[in-house]
PDB file of N, CA and C in Angstrom:
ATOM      1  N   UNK A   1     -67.384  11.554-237.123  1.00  0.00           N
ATOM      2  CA  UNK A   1     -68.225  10.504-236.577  1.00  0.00           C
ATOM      3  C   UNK A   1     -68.444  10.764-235.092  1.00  0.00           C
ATOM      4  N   UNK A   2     -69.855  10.698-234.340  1.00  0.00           N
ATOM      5  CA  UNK A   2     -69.926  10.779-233.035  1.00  0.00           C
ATOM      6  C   UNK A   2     -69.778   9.686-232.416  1.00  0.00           C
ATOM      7  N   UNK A   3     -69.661   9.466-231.133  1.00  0.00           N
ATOM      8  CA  UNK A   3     -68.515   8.738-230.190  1.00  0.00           C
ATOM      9  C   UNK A   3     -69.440   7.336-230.460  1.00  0.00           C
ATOM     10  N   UNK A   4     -68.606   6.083-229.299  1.00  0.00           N
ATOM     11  CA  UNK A   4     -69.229   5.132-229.208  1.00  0.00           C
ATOM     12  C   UNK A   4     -70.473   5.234-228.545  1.00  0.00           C
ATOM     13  N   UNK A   5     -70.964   3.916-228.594  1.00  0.00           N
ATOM     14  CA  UNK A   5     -72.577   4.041-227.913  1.00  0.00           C
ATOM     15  C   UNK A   5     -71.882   2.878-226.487  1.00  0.00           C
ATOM     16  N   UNK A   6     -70.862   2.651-226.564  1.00  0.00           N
ATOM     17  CA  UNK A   6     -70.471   1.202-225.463  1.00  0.00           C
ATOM     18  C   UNK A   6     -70.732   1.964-224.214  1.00  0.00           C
ATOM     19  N   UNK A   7     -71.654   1.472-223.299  1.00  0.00           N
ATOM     20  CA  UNK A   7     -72.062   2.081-221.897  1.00  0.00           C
ATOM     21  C   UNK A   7     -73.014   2.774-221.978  1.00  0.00           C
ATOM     22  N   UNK A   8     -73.517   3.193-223.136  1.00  0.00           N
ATOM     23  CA  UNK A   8     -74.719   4.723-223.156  1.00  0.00           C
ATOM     24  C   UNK A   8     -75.860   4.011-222.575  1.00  0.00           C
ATOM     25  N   UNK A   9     -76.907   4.296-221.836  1.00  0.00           N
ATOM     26  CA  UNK A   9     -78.119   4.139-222.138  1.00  0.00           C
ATOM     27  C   UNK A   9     -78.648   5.139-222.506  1.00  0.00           C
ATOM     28  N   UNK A  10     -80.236   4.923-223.124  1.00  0.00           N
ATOM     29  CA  UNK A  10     -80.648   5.419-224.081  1.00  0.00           C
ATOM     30  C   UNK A  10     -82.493   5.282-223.618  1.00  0.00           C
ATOM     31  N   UNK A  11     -83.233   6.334-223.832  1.00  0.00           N
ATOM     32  CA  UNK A  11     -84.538   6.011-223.492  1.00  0.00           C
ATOM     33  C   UNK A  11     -85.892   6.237-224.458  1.00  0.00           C
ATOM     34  N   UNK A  12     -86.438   5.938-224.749  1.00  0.00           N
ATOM     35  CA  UNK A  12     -87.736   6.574-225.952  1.00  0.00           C
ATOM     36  C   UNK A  12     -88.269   8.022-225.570  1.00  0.00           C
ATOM     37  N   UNK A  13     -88.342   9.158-226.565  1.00  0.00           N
ATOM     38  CA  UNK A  13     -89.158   9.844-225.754  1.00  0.00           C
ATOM     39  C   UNK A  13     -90.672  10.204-226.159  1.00  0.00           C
ATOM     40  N   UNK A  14     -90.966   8.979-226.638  1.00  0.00           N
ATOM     41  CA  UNK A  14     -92.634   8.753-226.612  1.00  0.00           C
ATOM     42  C   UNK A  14     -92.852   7.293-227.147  1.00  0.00           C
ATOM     43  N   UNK A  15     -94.076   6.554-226.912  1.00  0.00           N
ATOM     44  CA  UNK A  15     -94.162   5.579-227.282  1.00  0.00           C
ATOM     45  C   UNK A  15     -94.552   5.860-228.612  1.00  0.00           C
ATOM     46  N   UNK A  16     -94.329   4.713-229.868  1.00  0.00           N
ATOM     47  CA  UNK A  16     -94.844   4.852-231.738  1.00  0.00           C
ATOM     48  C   UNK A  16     -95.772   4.447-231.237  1.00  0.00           C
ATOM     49  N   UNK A  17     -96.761   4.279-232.473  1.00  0.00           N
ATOM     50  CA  UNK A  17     -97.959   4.048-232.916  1.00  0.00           C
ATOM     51  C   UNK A  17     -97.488   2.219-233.685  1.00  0.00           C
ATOM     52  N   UNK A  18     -98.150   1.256-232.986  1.00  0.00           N
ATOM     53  CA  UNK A  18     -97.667   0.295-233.594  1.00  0.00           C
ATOM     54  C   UNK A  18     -96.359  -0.279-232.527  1.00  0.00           C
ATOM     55  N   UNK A  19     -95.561   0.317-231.982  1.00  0.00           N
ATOM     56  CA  UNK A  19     -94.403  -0.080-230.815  1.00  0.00           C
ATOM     57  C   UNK A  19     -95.229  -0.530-229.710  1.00  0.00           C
ATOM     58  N   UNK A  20     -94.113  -0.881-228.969  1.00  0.00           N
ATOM     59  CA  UNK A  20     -94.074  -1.210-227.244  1.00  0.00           C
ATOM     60  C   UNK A  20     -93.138  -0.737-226.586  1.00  0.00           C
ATOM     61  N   UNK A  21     -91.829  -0.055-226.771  1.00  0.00           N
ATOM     62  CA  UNK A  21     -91.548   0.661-226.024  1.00  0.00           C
ATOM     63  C   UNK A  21     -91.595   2.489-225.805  1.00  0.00           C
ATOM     64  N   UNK A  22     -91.654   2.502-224.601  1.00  0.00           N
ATOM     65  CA  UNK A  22     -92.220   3.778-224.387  1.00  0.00           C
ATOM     66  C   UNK A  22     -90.968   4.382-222.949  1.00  0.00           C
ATOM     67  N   UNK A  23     -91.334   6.035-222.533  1.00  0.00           N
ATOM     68  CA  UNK A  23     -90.643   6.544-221.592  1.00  0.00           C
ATOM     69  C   UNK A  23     -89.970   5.457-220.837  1.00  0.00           C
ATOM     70  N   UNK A  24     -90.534   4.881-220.216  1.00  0.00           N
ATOM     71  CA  UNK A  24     -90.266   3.616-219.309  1.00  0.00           C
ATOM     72  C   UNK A  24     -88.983   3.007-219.658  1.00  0.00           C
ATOM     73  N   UNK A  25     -88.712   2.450-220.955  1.00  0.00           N
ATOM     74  CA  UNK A  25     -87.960   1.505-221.431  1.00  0.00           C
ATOM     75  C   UNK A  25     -86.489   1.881-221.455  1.00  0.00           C
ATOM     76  N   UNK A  26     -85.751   1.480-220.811  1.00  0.00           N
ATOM     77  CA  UNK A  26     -83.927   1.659-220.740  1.00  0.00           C
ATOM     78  C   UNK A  26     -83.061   0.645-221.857  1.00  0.00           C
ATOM     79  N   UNK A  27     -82.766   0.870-222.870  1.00  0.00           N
ATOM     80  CA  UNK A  27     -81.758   0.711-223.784  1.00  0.00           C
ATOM     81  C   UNK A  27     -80.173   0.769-223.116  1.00  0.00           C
ATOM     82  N   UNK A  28     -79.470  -0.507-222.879  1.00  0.00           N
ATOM     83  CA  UNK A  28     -78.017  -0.539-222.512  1.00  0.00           C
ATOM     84  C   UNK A  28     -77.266  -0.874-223.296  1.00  0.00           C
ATOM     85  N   UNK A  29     -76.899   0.202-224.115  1.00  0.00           N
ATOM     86  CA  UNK A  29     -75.325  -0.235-225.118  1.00  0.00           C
ATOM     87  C   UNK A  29     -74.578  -0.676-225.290  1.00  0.00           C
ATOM     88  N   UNK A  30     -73.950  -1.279-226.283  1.00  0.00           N
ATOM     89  CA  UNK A  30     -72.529  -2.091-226.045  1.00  0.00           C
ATOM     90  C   UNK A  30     -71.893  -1.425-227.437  1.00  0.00           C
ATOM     91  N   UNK A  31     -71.043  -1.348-227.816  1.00  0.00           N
ATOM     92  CA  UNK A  31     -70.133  -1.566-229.215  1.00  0.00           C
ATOM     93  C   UNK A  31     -68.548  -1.727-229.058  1.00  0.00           C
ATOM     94  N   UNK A  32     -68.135  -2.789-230.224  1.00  0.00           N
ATOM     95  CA  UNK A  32     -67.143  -3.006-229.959  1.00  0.00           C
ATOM     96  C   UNK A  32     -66.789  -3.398-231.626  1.00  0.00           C
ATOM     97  N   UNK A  33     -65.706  -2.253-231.913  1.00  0.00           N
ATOM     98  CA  UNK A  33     -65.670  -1.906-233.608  1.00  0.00           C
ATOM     99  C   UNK A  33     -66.831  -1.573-234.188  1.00  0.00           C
ATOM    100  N   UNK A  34     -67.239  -2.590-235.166  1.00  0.00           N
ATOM    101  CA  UNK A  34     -68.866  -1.710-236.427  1.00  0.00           C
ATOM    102  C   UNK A  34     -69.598  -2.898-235.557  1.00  0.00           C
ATOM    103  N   UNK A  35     -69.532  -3.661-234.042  1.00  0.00           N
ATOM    104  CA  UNK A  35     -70.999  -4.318-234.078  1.00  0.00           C
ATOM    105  C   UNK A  35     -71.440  -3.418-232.513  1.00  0.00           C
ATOM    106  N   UNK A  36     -72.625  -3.681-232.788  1.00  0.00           N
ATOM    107  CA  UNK A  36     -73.417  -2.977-231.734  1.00  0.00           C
ATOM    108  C   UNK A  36     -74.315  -3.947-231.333  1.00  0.00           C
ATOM    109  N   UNK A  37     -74.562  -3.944-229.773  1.00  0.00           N
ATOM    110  CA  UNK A  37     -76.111  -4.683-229.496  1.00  0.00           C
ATOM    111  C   UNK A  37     -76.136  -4.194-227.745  1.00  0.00           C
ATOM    112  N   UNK A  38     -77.434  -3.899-227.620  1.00  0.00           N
ATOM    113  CA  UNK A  38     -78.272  -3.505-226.239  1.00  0.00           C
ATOM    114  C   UNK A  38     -79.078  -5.244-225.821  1.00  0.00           C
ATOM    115  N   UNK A  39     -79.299  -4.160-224.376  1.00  0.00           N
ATOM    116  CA  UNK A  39     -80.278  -5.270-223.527  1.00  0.00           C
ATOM    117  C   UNK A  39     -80.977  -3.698-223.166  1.00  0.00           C
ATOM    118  N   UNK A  40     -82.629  -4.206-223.175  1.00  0.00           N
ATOM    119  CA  UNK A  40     -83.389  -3.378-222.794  1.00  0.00           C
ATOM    120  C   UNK A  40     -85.013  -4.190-222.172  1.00  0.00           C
ATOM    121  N   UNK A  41     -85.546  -2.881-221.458  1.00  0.00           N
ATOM    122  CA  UNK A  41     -86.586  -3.460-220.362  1.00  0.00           C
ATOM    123  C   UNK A  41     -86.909  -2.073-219.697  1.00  0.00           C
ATOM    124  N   UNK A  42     -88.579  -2.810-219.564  1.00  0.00           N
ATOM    125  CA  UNK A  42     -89.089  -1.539-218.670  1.00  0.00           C
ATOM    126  C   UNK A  42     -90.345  -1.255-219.495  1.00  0.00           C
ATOM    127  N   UNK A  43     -91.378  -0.383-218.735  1.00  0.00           N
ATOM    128  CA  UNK A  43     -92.551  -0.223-219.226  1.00  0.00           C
ATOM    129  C   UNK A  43     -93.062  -2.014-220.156  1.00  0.00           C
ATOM    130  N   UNK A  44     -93.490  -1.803-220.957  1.00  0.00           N
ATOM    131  CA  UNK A  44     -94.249  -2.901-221.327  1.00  0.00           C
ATOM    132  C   UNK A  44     -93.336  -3.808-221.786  1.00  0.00           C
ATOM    133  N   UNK A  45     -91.873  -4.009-221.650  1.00  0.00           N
ATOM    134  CA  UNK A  45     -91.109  -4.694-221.997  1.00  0.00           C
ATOM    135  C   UNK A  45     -90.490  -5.526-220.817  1.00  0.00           C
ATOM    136  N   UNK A  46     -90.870  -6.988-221.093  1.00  0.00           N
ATOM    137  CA  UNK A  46     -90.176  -7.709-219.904  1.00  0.00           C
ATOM    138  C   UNK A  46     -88.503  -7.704-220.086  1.00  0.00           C
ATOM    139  N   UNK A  47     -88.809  -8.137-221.436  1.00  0.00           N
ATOM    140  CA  UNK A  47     -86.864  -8.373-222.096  1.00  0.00           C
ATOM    141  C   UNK A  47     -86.524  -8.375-223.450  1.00  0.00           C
ATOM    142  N   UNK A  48     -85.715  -7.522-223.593  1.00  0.00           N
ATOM    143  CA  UNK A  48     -85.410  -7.205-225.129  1.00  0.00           C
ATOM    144  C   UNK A  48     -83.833  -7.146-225.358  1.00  0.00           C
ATOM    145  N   UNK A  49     -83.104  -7.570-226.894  1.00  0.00           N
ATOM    146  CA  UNK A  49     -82.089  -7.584-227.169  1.00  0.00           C
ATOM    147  C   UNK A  49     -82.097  -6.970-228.561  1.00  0.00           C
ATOM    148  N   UNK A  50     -81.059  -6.415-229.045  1.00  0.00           N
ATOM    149  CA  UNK A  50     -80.858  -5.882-230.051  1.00  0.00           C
ATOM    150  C   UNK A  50     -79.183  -6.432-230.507  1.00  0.00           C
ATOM    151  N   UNK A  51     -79.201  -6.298-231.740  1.00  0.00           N
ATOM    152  CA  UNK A  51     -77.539  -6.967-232.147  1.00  0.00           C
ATOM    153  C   UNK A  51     -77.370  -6.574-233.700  1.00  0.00           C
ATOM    154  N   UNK A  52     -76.722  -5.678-234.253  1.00  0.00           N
ATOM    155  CA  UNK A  52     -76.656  -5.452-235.234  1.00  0.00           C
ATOM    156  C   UNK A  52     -74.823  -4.530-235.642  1.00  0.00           C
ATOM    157  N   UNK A  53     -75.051  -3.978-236.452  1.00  0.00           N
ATOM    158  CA  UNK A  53     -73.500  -3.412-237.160  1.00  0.00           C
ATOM    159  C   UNK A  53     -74.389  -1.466-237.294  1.00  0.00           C
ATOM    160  N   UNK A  54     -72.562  -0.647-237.083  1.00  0.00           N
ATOM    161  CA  UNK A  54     -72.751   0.514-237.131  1.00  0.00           C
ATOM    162  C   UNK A  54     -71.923   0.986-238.313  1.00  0.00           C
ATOM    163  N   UNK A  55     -72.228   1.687-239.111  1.00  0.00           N
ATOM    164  CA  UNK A  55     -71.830   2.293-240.334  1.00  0.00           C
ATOM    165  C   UNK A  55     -71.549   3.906-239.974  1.00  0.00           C
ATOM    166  N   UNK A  56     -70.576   4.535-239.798  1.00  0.00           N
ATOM    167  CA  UNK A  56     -70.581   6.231-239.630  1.00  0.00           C
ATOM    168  C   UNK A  56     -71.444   6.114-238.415  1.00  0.00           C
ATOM    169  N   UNK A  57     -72.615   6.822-238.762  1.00  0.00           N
ATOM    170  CA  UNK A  57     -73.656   7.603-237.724  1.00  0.00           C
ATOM    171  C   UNK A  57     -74.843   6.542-238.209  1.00  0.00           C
ATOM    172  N   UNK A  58     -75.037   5.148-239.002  1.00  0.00           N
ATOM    173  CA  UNK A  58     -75.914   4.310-238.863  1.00  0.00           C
ATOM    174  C   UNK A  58     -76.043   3.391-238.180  1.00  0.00           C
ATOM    175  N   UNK A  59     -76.635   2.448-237.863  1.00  0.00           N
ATOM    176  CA  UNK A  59     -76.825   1.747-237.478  1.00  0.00           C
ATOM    177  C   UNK A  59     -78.096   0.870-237.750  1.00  0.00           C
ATOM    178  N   UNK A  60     -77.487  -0.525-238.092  1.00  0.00           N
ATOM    179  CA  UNK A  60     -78.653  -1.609-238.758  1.00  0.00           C
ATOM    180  C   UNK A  60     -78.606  -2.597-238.025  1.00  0.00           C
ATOM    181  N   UNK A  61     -79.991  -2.924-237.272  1.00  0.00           N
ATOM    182  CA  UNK A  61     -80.068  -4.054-236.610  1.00  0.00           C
ATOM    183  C   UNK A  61     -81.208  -4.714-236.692  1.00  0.00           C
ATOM    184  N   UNK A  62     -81.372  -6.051-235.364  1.00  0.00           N
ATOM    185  CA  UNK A  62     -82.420  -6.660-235.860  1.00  0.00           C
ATOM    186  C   UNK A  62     -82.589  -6.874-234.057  1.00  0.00           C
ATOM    187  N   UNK A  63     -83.787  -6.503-233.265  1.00  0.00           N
ATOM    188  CA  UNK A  63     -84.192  -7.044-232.652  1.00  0.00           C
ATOM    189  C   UNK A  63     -85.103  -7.824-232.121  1.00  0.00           C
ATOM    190  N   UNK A  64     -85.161  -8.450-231.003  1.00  0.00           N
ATOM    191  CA  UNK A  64     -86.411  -9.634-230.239  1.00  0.00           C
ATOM    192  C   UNK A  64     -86.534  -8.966-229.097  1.00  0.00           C
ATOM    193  N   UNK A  65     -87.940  -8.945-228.516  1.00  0.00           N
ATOM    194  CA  UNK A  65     -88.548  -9.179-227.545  1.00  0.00           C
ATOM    195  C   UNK A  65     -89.589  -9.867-226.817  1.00  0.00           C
ATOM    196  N   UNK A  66     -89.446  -9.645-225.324  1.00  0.00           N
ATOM    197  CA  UNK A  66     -91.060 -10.584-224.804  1.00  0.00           C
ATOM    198  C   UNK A  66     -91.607  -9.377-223.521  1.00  0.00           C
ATOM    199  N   UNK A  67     -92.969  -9.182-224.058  1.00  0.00           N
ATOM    200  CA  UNK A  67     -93.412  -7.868-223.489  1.00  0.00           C
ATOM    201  C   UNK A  67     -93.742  -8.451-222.229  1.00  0.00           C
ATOM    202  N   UNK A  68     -95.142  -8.032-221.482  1.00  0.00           N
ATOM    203  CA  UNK A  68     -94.796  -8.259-220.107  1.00  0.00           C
ATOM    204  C   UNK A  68     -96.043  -9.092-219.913  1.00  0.00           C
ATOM    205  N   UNK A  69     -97.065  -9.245-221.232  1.00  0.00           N
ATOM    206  CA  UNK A  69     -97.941 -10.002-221.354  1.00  0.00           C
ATOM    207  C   UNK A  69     -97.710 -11.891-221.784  1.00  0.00           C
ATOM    208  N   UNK A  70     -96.015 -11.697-222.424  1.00  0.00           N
ATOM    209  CA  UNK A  70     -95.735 -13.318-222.616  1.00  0.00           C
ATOM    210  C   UNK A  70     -95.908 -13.030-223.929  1.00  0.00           C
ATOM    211  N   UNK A  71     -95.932 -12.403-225.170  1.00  0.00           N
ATOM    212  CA  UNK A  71     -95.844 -12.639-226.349  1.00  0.00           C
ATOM    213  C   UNK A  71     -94.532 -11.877-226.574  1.00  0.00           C
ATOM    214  N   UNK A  72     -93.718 -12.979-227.564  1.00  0.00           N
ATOM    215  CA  UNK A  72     -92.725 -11.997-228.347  1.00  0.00           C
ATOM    216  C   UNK A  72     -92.490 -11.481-229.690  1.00  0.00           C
ATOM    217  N   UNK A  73     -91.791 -10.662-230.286  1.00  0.00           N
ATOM    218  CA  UNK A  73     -92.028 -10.348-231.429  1.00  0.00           C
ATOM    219  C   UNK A  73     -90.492  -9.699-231.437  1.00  0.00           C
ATOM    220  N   UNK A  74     -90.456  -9.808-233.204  1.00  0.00           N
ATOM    221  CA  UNK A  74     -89.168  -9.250-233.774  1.00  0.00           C
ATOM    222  C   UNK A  74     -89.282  -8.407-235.121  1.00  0.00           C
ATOM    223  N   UNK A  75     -88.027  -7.535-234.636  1.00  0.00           N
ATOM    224  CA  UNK A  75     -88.010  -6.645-236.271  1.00  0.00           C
ATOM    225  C   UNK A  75     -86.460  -6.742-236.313  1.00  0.00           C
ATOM    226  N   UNK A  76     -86.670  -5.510-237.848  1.00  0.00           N
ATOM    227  CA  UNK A  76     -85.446  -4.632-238.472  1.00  0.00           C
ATOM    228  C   UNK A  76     -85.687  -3.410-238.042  1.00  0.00           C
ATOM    229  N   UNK A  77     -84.485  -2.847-237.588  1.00  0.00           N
ATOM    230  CA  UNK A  77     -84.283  -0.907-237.477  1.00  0.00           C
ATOM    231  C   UNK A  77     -82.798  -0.698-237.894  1.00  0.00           C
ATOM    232  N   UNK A  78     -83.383   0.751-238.474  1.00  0.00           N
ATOM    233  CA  UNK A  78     -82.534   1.444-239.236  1.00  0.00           C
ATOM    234  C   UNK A  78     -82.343   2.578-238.212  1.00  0.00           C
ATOM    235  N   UNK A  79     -81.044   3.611-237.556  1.00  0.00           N
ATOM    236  CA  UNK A  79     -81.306   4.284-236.848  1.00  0.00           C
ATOM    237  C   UNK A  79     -80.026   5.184-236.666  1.00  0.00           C
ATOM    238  N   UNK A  80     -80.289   6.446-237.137  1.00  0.00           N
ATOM    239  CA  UNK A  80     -79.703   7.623-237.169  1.00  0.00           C
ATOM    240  C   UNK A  80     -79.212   8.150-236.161  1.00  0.00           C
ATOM    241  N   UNK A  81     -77.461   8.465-235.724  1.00  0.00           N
ATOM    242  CA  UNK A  81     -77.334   9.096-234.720  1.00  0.00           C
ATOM    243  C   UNK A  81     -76.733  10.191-234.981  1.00  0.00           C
ATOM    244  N   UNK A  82     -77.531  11.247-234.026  1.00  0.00           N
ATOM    245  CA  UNK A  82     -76.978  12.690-233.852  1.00  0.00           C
ATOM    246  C   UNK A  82     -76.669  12.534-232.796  1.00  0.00           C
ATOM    247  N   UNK A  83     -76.198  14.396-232.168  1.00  0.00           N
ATOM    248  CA  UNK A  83     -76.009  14.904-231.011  1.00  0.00           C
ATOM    249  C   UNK A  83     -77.050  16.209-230.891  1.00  0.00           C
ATOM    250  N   UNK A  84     -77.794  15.911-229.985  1.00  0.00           N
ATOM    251  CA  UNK A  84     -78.618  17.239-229.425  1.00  0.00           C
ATOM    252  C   UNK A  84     -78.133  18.644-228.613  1.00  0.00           C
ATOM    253  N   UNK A  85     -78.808  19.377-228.568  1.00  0.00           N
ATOM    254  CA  UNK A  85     -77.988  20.732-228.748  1.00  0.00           C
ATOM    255  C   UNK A  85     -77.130  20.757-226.588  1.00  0.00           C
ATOM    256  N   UNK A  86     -77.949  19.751-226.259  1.00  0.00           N
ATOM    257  CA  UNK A  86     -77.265  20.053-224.820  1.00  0.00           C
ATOM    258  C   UNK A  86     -76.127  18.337-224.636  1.00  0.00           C
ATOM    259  N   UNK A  87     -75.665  18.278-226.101  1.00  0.00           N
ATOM    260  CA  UNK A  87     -74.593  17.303-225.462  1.00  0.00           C
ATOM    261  C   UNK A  87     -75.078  15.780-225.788  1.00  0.00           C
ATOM    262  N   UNK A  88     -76.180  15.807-225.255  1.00  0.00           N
ATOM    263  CA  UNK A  88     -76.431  14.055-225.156  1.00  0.00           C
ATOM    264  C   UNK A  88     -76.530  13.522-226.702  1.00  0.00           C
ATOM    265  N   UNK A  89     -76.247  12.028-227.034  1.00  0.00           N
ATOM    266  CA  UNK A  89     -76.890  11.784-228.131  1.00  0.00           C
ATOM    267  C   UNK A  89     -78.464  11.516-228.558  1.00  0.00           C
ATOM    268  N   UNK A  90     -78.766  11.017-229.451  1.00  0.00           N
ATOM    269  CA  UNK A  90     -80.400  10.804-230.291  1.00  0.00           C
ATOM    270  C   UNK A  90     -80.022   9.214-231.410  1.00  0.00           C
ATOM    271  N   UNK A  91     -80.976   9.271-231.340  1.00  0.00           N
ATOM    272  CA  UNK A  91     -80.783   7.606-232.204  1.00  0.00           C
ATOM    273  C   UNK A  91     -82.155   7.569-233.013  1.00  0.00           C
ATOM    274  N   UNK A  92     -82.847   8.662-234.127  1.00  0.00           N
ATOM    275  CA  UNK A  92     -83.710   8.540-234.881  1.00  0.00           C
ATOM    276  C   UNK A  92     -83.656   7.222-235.531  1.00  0.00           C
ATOM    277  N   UNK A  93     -85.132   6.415-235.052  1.00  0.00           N
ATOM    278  CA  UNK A  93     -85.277   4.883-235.768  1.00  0.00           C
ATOM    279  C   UNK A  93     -85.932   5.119-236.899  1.00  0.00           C
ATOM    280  N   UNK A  94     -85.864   3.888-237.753  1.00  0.00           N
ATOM    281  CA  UNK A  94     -86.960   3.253-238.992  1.00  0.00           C
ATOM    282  C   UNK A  94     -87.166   1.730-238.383  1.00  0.00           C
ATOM    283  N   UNK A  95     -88.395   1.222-238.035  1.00  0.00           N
ATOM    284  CA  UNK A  95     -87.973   0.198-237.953  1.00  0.00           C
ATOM    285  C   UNK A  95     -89.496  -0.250-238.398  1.00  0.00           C
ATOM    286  N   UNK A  96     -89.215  -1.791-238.697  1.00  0.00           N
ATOM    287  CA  UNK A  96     -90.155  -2.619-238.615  1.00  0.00           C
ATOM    288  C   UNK A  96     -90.726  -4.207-238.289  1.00  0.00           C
ATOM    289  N   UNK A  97     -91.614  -4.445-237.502  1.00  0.00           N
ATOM    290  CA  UNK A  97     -92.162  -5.795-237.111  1.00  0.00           C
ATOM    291  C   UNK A  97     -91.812  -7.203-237.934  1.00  0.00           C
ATOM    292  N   UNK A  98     -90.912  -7.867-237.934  1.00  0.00           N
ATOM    293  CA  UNK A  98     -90.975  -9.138-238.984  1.00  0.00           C
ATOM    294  C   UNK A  98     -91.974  -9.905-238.591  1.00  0.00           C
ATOM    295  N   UNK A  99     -92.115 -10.078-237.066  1.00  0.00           N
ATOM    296  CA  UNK A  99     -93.353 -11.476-236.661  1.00  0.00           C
ATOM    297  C   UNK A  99     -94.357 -10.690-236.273  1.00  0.00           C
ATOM    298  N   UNK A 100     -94.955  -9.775-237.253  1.00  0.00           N
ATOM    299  CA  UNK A 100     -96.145  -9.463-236.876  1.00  0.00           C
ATOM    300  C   UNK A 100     -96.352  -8.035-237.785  1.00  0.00           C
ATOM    301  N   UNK A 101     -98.003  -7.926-237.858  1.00  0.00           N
ATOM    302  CA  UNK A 101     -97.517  -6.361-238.854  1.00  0.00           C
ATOM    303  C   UNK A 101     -97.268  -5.168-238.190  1.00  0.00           C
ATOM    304  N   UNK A 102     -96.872  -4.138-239.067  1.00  0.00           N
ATOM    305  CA  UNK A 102     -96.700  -3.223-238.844  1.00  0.00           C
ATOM    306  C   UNK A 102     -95.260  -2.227-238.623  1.00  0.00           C
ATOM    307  N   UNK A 103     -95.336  -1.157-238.840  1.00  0.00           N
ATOM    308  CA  UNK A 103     -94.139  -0.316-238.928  1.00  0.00           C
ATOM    309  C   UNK A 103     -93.750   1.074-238.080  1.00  0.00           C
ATOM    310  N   UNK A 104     -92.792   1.628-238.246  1.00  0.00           N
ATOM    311  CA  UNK A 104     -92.707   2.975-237.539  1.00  0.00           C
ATOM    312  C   UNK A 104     -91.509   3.920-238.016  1.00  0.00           C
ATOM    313  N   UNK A 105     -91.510   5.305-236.945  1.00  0.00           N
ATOM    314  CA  UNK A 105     -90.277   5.640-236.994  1.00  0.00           C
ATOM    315  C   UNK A 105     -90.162   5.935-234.800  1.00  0.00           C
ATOM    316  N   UNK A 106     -89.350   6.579-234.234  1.00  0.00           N
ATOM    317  CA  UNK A 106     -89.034   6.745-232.906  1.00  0.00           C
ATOM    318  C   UNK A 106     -87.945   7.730-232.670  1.00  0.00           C
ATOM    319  N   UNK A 107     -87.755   7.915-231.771  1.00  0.00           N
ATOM    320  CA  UNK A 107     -86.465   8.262-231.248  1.00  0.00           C
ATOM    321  C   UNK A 107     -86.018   8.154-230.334  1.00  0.00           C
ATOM    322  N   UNK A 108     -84.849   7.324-229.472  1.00  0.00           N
ATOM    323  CA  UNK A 108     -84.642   7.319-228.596  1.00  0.00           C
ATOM    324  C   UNK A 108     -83.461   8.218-228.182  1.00  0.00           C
ATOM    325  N   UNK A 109     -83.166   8.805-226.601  1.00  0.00           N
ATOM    326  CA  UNK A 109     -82.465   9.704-226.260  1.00  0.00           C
ATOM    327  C   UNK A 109     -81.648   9.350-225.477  1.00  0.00           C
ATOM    328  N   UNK A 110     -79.859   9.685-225.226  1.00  0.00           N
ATOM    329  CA  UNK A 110     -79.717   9.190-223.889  1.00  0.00           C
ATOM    330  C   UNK A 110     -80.004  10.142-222.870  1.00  0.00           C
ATOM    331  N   UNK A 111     -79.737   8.873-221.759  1.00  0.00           N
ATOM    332  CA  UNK A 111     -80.156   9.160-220.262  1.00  0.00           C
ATOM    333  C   UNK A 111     -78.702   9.399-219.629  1.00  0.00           C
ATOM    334  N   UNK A 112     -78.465  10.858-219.133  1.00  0.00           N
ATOM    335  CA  UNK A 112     -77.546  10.823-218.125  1.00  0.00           C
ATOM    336  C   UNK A 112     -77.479  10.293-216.904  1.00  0.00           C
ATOM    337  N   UNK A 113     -76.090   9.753-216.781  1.00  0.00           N
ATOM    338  CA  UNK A 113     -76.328   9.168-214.963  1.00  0.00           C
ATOM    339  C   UNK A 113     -76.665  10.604-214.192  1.00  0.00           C
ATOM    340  N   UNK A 114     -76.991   9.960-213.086  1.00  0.00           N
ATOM    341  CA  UNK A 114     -77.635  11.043-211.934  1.00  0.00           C
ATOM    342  C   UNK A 114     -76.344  11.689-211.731  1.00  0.00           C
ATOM    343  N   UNK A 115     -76.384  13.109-211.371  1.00  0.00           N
ATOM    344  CA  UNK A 115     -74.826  13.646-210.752  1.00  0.00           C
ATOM    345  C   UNK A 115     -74.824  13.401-209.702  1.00  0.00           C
ATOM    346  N   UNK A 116     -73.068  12.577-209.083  1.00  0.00           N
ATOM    347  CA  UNK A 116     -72.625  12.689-207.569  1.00  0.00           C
ATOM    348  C   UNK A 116     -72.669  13.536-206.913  1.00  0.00           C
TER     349      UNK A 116
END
């Protein structure tokens, strides 16, 4: 099993077709045992939360947001974690819109801190 996600951030590296977050958007991790949940923001996202449970290398959640226009919206994601060949992790999504249509897949990457 690869490590915790508690402290990672994590970034998109393209916006979906159908999404709102994009490069811009910072994903902040938490886990503590099988539950997991972020706070995220940036690019077209005023404020977003995520809160769900991790299985092995899955992870099933359900998040809300409110973009930067004042509408919010919520889904389900399903989301696969690897490790990429220089170390960092990957978090391949499935997810989809409950308050509103539409679907996808993504990937988000982490972001190393800057070196001292």
């Amino acid at each position: 099993m690869l490590p915790s996600l508690d402290g990672l951030v994590f970034s998109p590296i393209a916006r979906a077709e159908h999404g709102e977050a994009d490069q811009g958007t910072s994903f902040a991790y938490r886990e503590q045992d099988d539950r997991v949940w972020a706070s995220y923001q940036g690019g077209d996202i005023a404020h977003g939360h995520l809160v769900g449970t991790r299985d092995g290398d899955t992870l099933d959640f359900r998040y809300v947001q409110l973009n930067r226009t004042g509408h919010t919206s919520s889904g389900h994601c399903v989301s696969r974690l690897s490790r990429l060949a220089d170390g960092r992790l990957r978090l391949d999504e499935t997810w989809q819109w409950e308050s509103r249509p539409g679907a996808g897949t993504s990937a988000v990457e982490e972001v190393l801190p800057p070196a001292s």
